[in-house]
Protein backbone atom coordinates (compact mmCIF):
# COMPACT_ATOMS: atom_id res chain seq x y z
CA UNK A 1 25.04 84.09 88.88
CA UNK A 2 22.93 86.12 91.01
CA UNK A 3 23.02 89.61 90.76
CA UNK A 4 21.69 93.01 92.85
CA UNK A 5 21.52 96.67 92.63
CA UNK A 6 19.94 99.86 91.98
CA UNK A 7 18.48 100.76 88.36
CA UNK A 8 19.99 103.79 86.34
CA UNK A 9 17.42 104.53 83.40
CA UNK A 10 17.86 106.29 80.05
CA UNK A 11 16.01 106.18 77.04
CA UNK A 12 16.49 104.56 73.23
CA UNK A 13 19.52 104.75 71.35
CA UNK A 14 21.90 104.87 73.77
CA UNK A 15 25.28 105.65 71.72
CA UNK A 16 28.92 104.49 72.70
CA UNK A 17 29.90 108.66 72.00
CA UNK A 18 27.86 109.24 75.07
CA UNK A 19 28.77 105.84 77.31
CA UNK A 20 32.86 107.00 76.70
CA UNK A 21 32.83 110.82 74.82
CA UNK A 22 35.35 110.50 71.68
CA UNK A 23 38.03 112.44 73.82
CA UNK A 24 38.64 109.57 75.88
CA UNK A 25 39.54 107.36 73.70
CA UNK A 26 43.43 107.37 74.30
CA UNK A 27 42.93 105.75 77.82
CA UNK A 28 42.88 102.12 78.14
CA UNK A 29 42.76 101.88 81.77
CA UNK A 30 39.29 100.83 82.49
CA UNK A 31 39.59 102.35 86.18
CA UNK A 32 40.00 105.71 84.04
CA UNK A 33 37.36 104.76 81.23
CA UNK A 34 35.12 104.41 84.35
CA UNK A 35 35.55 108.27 86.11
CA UNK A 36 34.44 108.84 82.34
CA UNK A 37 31.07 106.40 81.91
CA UNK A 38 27.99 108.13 80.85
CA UNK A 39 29.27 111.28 81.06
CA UNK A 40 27.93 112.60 77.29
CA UNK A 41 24.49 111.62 78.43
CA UNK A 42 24.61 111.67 82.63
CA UNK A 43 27.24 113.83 83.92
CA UNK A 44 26.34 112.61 87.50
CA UNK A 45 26.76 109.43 86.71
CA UNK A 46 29.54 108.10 88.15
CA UNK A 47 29.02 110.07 91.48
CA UNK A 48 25.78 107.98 92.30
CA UNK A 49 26.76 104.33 90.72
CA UNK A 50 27.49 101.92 93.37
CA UNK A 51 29.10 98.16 93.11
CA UNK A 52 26.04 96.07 91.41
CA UNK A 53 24.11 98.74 90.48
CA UNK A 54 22.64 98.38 86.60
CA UNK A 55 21.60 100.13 83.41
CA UNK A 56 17.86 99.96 82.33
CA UNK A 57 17.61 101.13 78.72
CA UNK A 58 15.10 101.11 75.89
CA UNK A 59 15.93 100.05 72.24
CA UNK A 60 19.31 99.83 70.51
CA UNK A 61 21.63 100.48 73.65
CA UNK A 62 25.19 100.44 72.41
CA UNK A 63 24.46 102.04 69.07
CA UNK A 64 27.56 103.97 67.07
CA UNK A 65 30.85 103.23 66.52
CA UNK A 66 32.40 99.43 67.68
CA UNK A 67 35.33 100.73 70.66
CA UNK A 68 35.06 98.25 73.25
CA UNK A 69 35.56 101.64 75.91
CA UNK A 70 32.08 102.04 76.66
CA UNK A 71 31.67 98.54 77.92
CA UNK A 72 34.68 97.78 79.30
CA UNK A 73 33.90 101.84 81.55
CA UNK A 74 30.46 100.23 82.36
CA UNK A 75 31.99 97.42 84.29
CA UNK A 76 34.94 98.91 85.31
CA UNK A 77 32.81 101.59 87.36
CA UNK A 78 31.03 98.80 88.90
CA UNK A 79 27.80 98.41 87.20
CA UNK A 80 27.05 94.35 87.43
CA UNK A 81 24.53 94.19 84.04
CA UNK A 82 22.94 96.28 81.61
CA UNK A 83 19.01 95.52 80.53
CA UNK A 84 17.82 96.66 77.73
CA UNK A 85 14.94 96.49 75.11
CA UNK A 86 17.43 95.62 72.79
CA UNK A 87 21.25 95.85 71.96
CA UNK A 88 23.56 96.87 69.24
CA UNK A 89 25.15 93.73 67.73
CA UNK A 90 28.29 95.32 68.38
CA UNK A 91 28.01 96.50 71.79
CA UNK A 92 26.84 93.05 72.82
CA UNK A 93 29.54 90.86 71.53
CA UNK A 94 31.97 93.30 73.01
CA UNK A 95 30.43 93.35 76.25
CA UNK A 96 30.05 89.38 76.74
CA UNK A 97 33.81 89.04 75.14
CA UNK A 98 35.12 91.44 78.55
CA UNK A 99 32.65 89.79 80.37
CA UNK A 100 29.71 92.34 81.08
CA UNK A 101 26.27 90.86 81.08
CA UNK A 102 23.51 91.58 78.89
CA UNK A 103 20.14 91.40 79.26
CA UNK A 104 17.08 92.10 76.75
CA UNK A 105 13.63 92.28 78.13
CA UNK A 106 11.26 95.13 76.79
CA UNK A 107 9.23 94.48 79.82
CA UNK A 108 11.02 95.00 82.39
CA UNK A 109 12.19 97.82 80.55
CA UNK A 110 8.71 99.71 80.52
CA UNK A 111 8.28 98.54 84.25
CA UNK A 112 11.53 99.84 85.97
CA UNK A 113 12.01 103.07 87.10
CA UNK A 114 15.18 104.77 87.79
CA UNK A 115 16.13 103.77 91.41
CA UNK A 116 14.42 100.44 91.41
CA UNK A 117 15.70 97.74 93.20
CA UNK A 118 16.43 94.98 90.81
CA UNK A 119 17.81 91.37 91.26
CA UNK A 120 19.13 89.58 88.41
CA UNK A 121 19.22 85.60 87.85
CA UNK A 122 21.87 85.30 84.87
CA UNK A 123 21.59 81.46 84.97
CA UNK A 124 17.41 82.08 84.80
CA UNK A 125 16.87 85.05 82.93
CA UNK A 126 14.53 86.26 86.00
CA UNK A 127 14.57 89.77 86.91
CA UNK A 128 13.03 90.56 89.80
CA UNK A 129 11.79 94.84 90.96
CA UNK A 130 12.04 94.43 93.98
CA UNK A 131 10.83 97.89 94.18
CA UNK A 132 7.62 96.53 92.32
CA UNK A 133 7.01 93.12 93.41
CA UNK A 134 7.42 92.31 89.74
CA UNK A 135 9.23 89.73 88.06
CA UNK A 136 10.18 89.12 84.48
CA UNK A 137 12.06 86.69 82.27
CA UNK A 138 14.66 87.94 79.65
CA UNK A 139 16.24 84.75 77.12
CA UNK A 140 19.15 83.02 79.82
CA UNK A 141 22.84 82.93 78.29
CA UNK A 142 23.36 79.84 76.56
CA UNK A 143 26.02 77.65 78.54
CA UNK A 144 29.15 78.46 76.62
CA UNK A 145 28.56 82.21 76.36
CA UNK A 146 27.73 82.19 80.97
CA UNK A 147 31.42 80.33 81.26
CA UNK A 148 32.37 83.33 78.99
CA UNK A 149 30.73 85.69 81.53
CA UNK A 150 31.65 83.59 84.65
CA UNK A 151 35.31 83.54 83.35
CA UNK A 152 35.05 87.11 83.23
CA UNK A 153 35.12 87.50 79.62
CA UNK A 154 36.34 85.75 76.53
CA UNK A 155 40.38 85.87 77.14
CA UNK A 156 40.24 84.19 80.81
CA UNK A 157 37.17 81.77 79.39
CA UNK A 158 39.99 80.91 76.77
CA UNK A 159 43.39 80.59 79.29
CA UNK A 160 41.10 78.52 81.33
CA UNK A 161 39.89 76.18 78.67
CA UNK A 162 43.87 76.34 77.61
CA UNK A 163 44.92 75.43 80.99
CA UNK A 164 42.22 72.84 81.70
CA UNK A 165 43.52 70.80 78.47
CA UNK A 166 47.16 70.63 79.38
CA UNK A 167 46.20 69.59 82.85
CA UNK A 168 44.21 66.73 80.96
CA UNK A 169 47.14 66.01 78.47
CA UNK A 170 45.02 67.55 75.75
């Protein structure tokens, strides 16, 4: 899976309070969640995220409390993958179970700039600045958990391993 967009750059300890504010908890609709992404930390956020576009972060992106909003209002307002130094546990088994790729590479981390150009190999683990003529390699998805992102996150991975068996006779 090949992805491409613009970088949007914060720092360390990025917290799910600030990805979905606590007051927004009561919506489930992730086109909703999404007018609300990054709004505690970048309240112009979702007026300058386009389709593909991702989040560059430093250490511990995710932090706080367990809701599966903030990921599921990152994909929902189009952002295609989040790199990062390094996630909460939390935050990254949510993300890969709705289907949101995740990313951890300190270096590309240090070397992208907000704005950057980058181009994402899922099946590789190659990001490519295209702003920088840089490239860098984060750890690849092992296979099982890239079906779980190609499915588009853990329940269709499931109904399609579900299906798949009964058309089999399993």
């Amino acid at each position: 899976m090949r992805l491409k967009g613009r970088a949007h750059k914060y720092g360390a300890d990025v917290n799910t309070d600030v990805i979905v504010p606590g007051r927004y908890l009561n919506i489930s609709e992730p086109s909703e969640l999404a007018k609300h992404c990054m709004e505690g930390i970048d309240s112009g956020f979702t007026a300058r995220v386009e389709s593909g576009d991702v989040i560059v972060a430093a250490t511990n992106f995710g932090c706080g409390s367990s809701r599966e909003h903030a990921p599921v209002a990152i994909k929902a307002c189009g952002v295609s993958c989040v790199i990062a130094s390094s996630f909460a546990r939390i935050f990254f088994r949510n993300a890969v179970n709705i289907g949101l790729p995740l990313l951890e590479c300190a270096e590309a981390v240090t070397e992208t700039d907000d704005g950057d150009v980058l181009e994402v190999d899922l099946s590789s683990g190659k990001i490519n600045n295209t702003s920088k003529y840089k490239t860098f390699t984060a750890t690849p998805y092992p296979e099982f958990m890239m079906g779980i992102i190609n499915a588009g996150g853990l329940i269709e991975y499931t109904k399609n391993r579900f299906y798949e068996g009964d058309k089999h006779g399993s």
